[in-house]
C-alpha atoms as a PDB file:
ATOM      1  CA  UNK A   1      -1.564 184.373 113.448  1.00  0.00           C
ATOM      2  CA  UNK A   2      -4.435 186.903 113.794  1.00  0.00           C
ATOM      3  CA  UNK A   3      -7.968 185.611 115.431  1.00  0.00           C
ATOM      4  CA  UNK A   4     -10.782 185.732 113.292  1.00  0.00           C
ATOM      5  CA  UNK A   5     -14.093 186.645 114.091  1.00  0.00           C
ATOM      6  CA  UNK A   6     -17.352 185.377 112.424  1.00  0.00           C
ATOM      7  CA  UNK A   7     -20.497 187.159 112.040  1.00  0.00           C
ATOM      8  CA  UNK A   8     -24.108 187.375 109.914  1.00  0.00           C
ATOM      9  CA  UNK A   9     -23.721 190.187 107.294  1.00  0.00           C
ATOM     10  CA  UNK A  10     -26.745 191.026 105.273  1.00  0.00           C
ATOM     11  CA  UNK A  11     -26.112 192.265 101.927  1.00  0.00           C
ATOM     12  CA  UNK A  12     -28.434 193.137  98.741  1.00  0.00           C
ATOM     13  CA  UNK A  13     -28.961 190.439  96.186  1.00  0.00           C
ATOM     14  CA  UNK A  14     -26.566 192.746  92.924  1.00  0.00           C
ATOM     15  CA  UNK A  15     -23.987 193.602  95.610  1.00  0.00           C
ATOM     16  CA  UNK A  16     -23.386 189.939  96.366  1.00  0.00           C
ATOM     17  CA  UNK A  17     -23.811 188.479  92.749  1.00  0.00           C
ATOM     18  CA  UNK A  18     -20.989 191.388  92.035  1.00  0.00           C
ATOM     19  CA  UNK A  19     -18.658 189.685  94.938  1.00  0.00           C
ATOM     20  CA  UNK A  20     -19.215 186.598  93.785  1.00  0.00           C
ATOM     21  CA  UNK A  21     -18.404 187.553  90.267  1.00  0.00           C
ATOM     22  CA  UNK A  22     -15.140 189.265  91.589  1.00  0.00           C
ATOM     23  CA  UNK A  23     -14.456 186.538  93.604  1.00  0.00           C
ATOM     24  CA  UNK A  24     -14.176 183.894  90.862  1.00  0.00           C
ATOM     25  CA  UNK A  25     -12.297 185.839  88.901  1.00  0.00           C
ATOM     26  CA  UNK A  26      -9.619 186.459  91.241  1.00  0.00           C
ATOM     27  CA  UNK A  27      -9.991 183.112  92.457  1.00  0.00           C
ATOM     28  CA  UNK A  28     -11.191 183.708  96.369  1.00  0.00           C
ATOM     29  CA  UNK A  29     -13.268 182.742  98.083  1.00  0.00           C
ATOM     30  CA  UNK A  30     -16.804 185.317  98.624  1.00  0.00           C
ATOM     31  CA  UNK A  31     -15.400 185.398 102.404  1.00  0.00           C
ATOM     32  CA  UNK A  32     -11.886 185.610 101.388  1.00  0.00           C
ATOM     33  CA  UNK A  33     -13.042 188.724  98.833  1.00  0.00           C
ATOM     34  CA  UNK A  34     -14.832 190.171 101.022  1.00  0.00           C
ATOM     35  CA  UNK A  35     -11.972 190.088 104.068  1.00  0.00           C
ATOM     36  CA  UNK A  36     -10.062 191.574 101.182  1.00  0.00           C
ATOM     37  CA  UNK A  37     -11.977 194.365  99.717  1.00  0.00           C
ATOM     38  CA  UNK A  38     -12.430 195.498 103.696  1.00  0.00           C
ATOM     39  CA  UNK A  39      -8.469 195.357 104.304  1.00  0.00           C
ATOM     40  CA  UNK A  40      -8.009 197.518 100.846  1.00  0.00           C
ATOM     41  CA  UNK A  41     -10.248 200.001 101.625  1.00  0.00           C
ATOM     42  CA  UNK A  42      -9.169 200.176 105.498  1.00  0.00           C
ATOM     43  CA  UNK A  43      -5.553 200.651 104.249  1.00  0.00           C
ATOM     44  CA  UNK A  44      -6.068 203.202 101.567  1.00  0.00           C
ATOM     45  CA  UNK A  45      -8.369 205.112 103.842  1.00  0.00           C
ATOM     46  CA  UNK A  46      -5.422 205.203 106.748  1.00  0.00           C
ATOM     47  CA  UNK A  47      -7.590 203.368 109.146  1.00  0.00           C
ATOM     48  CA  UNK A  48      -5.614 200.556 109.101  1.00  0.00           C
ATOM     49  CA  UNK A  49      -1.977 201.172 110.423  1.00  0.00           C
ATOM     50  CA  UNK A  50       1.037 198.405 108.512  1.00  0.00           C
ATOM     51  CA  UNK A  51       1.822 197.269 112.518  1.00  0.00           C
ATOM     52  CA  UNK A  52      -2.411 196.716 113.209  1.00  0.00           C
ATOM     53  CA  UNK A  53      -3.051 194.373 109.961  1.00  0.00           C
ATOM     54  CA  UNK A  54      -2.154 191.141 111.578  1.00  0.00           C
ATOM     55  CA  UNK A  55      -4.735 192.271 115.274  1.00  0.00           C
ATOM     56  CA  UNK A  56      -7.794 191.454 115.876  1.00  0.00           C
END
């Protein structure tokens, strides 16, 4: 199991109503969405390597 780290993330007022929007209809959480939407984008943009997914 991978370590999570916390941390404050600011965000403007329409991108967060837009999460949360997403959110519930996918049924997440806004944290799990977010954690999500980060890991899609890392993958497609080959930052994130198959083997590095479950690091820190």
């Amino acid at each position: 199991m991978s370590v999570k780290k916390s941390f404050a993330l600011r965000v403007d007022s329409k991108i967060m109503e837009a999460i949360e929007k997403w959110a519930a209809g996918e049924f997440r959480s806004i944290n799990g969405q977010i954690e999500w939407m980060l890991y899609n984008y890392l993958k497609q943009s080959k930052r994130l390597k198959e083997k590095e997914k479950n690091k820190n």
